[in-house]
PDB file of N, CA and C in Angstrom:
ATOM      1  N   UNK A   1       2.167 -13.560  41.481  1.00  0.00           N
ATOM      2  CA  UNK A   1       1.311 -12.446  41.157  1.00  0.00           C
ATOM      3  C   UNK A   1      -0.135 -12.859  41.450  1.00  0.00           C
ATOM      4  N   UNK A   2      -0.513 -11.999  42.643  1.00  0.00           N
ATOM      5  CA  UNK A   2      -2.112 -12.339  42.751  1.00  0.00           C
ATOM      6  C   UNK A   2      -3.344 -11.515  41.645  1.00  0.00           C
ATOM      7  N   UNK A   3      -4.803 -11.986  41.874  1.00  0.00           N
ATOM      8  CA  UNK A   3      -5.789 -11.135  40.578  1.00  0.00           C
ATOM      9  C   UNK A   3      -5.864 -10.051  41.011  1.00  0.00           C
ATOM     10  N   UNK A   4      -5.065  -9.473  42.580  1.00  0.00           N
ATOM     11  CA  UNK A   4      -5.642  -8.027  42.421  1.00  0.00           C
ATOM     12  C   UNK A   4      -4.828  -7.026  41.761  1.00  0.00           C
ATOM     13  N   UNK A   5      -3.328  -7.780  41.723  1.00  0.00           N
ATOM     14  CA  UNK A   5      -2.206  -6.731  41.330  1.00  0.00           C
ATOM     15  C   UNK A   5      -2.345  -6.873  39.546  1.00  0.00           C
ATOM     16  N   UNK A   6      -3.114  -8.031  39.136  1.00  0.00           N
ATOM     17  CA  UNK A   6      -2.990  -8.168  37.643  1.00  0.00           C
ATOM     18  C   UNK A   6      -4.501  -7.411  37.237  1.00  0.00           C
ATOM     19  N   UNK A   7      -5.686  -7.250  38.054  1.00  0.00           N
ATOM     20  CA  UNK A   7      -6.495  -6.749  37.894  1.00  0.00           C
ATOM     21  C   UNK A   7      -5.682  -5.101  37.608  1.00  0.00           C
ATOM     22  N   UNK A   8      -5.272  -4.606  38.697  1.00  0.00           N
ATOM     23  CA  UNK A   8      -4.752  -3.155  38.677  1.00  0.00           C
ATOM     24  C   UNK A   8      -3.744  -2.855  37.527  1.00  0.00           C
ATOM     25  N   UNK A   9      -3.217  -3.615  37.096  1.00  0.00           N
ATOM     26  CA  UNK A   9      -2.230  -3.715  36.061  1.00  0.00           C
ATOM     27  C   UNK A   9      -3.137  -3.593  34.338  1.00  0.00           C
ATOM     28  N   UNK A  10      -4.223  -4.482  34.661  1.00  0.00           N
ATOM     29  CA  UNK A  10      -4.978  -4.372  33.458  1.00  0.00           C
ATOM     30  C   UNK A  10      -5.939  -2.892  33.448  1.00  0.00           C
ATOM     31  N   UNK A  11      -6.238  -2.581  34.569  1.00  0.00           N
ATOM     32  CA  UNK A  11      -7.231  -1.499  34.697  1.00  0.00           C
ATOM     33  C   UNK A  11      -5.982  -0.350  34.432  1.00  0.00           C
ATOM     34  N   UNK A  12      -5.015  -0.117  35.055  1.00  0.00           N
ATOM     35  CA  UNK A  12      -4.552   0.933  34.068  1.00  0.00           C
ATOM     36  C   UNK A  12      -3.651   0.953  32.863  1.00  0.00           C
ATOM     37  N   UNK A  13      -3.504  -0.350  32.121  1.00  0.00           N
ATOM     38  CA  UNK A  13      -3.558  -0.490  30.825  1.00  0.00           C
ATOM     39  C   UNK A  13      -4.633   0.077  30.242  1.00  0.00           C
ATOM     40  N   UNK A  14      -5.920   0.036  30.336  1.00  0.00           N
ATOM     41  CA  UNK A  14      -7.116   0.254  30.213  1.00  0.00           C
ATOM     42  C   UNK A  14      -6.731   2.132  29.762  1.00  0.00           C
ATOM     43  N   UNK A  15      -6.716   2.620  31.089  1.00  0.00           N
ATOM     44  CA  UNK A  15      -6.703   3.920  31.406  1.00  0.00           C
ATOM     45  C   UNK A  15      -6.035   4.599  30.206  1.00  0.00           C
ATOM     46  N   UNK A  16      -4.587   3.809  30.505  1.00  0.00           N
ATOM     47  CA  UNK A  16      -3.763   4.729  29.573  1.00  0.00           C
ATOM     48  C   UNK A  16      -4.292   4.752  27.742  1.00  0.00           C
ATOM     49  N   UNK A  17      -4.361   3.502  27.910  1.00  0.00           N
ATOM     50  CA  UNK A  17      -5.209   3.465  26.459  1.00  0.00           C
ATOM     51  C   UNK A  17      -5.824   3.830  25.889  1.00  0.00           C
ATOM     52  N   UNK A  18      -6.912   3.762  26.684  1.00  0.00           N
ATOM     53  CA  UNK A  18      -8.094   4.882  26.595  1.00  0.00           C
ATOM     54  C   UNK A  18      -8.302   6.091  26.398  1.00  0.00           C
ATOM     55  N   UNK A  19      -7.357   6.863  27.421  1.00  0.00           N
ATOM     56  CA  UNK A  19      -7.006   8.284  27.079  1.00  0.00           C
ATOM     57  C   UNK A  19      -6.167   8.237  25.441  1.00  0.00           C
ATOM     58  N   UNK A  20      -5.579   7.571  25.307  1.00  0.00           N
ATOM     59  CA  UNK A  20      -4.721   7.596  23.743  1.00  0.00           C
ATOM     60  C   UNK A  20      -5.412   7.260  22.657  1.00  0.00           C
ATOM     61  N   UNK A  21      -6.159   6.159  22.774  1.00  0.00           N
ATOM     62  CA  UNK A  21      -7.150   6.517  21.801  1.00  0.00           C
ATOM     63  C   UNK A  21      -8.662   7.689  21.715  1.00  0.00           C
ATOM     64  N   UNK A  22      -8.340   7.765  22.489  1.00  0.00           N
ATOM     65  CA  UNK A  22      -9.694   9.155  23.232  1.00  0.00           C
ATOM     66  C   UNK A  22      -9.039  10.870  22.060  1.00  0.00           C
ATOM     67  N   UNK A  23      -7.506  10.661  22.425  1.00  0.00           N
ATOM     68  CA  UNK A  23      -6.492  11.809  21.976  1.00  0.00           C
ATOM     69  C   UNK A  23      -6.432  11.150  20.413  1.00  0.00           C
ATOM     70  N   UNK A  24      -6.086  10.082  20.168  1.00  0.00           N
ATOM     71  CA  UNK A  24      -6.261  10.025  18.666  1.00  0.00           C
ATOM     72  C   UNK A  24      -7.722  10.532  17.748  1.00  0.00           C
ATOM     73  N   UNK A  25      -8.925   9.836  18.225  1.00  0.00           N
ATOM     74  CA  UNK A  25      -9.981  10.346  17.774  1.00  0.00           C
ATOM     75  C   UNK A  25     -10.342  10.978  17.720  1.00  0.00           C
ATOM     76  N   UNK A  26      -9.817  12.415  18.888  1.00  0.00           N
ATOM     77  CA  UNK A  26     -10.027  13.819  18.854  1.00  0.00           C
ATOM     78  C   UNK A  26      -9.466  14.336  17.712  1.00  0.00           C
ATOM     79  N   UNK A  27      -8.125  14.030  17.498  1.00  0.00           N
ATOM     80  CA  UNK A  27      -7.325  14.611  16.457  1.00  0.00           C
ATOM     81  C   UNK A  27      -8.012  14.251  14.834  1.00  0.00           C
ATOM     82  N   UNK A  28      -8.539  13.121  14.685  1.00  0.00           N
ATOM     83  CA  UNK A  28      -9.272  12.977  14.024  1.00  0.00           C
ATOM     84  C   UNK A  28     -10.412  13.885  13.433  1.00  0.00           C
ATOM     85  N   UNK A  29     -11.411  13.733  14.503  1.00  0.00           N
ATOM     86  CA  UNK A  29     -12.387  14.582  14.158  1.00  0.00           C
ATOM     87  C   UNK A  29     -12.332  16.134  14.459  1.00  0.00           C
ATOM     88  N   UNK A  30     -11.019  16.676  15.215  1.00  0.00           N
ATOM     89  CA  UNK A  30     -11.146  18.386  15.527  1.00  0.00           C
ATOM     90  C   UNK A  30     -10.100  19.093  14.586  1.00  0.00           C
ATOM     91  N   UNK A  31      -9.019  17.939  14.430  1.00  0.00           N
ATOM     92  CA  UNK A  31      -7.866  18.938  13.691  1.00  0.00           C
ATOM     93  C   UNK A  31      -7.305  18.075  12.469  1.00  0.00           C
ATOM     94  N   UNK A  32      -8.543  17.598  11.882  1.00  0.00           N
ATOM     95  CA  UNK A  32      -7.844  16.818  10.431  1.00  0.00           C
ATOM     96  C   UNK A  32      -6.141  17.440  10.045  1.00  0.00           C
ATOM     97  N   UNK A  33      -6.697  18.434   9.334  1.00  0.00           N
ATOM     98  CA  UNK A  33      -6.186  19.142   8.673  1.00  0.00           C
ATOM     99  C   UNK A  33      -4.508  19.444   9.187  1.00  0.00           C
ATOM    100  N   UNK A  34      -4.349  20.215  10.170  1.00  0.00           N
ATOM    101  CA  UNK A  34      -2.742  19.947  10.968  1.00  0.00           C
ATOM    102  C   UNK A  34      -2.181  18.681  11.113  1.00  0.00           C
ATOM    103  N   UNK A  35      -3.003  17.379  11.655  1.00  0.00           N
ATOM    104  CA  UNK A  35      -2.492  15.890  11.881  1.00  0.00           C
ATOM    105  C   UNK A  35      -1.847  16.011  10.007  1.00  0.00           C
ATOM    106  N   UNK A  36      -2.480  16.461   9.200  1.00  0.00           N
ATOM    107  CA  UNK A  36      -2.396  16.196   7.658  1.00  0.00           C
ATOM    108  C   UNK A  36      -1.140  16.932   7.276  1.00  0.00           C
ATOM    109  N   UNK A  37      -1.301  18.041   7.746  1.00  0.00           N
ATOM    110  CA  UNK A  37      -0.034  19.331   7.267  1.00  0.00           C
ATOM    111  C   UNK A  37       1.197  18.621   7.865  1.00  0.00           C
ATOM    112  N   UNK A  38       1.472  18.591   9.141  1.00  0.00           N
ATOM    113  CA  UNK A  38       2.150  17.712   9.666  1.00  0.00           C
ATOM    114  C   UNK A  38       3.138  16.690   9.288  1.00  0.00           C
ATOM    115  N   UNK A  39       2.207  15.385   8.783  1.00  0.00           N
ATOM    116  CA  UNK A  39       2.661  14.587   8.215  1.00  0.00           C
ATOM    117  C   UNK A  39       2.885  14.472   7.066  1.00  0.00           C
ATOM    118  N   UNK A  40       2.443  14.835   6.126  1.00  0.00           N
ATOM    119  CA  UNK A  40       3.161  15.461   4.548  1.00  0.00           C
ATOM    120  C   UNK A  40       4.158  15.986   4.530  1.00  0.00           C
ATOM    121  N   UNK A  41       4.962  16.597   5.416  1.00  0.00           N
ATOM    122  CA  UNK A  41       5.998  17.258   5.423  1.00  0.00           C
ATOM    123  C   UNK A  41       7.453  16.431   5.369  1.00  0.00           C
ATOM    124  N   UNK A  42       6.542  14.510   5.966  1.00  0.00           N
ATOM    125  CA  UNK A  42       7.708  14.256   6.225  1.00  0.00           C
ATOM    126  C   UNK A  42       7.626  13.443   4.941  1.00  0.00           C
ATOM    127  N   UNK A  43       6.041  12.879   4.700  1.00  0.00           N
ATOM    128  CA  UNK A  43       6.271  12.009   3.719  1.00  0.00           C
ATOM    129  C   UNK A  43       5.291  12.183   2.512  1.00  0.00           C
ATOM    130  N   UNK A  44       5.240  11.909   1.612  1.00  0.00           N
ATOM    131  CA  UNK A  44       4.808  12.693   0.166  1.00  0.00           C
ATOM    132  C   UNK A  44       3.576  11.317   0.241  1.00  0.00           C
ATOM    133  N   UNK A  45       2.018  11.607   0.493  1.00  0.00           N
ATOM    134  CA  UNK A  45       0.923  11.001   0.581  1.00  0.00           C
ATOM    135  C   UNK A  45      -0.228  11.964   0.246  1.00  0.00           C
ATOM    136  N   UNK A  46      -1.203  11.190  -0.592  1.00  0.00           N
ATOM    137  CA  UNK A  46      -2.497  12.423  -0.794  1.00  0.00           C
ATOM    138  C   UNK A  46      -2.757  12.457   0.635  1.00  0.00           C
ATOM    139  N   UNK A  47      -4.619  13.447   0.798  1.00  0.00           N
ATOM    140  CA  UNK A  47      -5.117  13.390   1.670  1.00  0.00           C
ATOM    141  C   UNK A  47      -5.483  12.529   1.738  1.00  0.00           C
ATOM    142  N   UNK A  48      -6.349  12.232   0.688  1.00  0.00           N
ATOM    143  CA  UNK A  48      -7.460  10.392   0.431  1.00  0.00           C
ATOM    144  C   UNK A  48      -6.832   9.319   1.357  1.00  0.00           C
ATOM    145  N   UNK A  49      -5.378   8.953   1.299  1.00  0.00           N
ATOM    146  CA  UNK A  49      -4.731   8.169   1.323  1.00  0.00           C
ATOM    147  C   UNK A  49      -4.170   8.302   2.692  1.00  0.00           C
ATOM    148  N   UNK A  50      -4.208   9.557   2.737  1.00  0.00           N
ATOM    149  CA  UNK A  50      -3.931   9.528   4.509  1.00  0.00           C
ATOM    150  C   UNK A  50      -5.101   9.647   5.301  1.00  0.00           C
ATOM    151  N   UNK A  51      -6.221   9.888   5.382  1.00  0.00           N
ATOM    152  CA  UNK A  51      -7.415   9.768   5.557  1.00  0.00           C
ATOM    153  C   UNK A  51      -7.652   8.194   5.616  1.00  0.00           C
ATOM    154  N   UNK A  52      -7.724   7.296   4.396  1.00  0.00           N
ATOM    155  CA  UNK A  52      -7.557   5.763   4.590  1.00  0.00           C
ATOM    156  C   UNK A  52      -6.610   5.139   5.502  1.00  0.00           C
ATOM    157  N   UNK A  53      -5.421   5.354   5.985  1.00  0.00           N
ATOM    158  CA  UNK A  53      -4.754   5.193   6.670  1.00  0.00           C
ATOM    159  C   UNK A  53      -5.117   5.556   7.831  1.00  0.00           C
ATOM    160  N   UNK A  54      -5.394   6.227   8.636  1.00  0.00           N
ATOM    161  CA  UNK A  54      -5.387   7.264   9.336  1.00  0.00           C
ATOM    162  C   UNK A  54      -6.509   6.458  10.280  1.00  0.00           C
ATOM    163  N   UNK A  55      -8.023   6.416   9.613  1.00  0.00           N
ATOM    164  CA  UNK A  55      -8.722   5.989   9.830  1.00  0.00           C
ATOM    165  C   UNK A  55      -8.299   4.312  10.010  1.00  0.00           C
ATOM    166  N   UNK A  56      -7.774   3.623   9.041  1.00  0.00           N
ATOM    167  CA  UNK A  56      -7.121   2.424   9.183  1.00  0.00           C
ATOM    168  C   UNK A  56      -6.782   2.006  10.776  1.00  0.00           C
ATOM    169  N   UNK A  57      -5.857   2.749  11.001  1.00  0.00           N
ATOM    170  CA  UNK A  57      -5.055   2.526  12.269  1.00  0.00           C
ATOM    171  C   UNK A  57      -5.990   2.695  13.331  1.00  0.00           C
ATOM    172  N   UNK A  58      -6.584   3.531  13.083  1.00  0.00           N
ATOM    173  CA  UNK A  58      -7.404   4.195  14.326  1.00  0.00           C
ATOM    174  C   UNK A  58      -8.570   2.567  14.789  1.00  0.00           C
ATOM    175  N   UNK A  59      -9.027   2.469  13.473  1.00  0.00           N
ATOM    176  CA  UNK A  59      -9.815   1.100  13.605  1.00  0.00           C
ATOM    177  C   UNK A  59      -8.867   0.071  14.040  1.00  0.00           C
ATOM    178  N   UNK A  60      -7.892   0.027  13.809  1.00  0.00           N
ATOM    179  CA  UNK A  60      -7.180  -1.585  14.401  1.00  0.00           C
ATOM    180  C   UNK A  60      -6.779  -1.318  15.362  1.00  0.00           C
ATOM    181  N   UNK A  61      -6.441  -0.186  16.295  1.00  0.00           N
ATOM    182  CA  UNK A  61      -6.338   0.406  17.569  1.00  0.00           C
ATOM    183  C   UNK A  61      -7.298  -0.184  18.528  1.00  0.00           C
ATOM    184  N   UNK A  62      -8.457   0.363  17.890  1.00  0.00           N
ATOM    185  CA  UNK A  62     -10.142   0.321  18.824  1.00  0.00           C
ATOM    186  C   UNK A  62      -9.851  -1.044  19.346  1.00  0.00           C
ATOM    187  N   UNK A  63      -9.998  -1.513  18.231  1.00  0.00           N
ATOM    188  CA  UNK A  63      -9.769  -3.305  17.940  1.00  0.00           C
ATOM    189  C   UNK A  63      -8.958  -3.800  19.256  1.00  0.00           C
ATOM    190  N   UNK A  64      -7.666  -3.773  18.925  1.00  0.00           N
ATOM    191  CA  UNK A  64      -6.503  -3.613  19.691  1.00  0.00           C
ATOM    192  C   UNK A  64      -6.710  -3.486  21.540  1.00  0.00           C
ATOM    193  N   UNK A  65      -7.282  -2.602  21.544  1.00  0.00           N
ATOM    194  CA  UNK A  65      -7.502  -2.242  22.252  1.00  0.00           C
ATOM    195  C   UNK A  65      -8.761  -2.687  23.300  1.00  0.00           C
ATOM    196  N   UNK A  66      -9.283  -2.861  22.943  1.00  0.00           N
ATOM    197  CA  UNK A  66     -10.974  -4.076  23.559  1.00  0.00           C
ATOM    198  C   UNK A  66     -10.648  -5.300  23.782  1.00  0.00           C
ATOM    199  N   UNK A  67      -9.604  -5.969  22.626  1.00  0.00           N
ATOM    200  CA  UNK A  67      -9.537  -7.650  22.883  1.00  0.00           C
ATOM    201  C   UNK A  67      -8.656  -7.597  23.960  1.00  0.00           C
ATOM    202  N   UNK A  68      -7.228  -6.309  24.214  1.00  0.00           N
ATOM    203  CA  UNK A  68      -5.978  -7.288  24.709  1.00  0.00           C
ATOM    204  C   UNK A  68      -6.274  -5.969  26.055  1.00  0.00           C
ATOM    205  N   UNK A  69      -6.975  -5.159  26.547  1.00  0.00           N
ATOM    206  CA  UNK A  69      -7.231  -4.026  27.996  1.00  0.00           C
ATOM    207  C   UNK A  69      -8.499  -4.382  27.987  1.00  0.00           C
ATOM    208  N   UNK A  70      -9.454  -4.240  27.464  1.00  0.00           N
ATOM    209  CA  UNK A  70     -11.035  -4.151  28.026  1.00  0.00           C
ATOM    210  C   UNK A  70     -11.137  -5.790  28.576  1.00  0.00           C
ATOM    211  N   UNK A  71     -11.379  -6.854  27.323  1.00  0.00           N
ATOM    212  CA  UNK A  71     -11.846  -8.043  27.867  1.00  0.00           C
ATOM    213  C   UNK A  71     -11.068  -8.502  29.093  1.00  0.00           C
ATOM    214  N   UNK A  72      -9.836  -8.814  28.893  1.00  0.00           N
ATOM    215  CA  UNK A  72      -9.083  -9.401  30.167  1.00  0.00           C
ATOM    216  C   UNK A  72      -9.527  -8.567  31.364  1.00  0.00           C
ATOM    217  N   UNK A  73      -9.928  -6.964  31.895  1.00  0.00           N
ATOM    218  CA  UNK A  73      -9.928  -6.549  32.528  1.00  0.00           C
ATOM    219  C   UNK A  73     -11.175  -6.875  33.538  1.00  0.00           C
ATOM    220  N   UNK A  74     -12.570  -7.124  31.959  1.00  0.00           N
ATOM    221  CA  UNK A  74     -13.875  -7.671  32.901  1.00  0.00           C
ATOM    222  C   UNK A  74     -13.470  -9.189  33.201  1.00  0.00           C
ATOM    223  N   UNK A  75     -12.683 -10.137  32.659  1.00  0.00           N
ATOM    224  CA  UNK A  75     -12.592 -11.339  32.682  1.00  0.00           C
ATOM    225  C   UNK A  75     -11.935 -11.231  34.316  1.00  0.00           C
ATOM    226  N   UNK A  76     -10.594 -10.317  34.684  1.00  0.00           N
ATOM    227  CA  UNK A  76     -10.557 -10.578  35.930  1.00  0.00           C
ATOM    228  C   UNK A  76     -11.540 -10.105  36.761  1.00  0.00           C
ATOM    229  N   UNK A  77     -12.201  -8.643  36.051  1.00  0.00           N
ATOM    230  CA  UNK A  77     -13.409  -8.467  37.541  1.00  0.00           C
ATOM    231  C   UNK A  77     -14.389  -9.203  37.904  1.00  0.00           C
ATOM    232  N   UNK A  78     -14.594 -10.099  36.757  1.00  0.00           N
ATOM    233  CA  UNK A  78     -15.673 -11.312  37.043  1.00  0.00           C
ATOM    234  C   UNK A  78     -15.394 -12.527  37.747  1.00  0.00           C
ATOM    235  N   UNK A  79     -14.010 -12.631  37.742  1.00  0.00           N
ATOM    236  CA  UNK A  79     -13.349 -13.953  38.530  1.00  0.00           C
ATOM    237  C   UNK A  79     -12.658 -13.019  39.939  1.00  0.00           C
ATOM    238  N   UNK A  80     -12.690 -12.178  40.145  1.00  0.00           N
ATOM    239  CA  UNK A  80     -12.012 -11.662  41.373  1.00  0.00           C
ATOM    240  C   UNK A  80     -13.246 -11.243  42.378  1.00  0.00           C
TER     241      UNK A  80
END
């Protein structure tokens, strides 16, 4: 495997990611309320608590998401 096919491999890891957390944070901030209705239905949680959660994930996502698609991706464009 050469850096350009692992470069392209990381860049649309990147992509897809991006758009998914792009679609999570939307849902976040445009349609609390349905993401909420939604999921109560299946499982018995306040809002508070899904709100803490919610937000939870979303933060270890971001996270997630920068150390193991963003960095490696400039690390190969800087060595390629």
């Amino acid at each position: 495997m050469n850096i350009q096919t692992l470069t392209l491999f990381f860049l649309w890891c990147t992509i897809l990611n991006g758009i998914l957390l792009a679609l999570w944070s939307g849902a976040f901030i445009f349609v609390p309320d349905l993401v909420y209705r939604t999921q109560s239905r299946w499982f018995s949680i306040t809002r508070d608590s899904f709100d803490l959660i919610f937000y939870g994930f979303l933060g270890f996502f971001k996270i997630v998401f920068l150390v193991f698609n963003v960095v490696p991706l400039l690390a190969l464009l800087i060595i390629g």
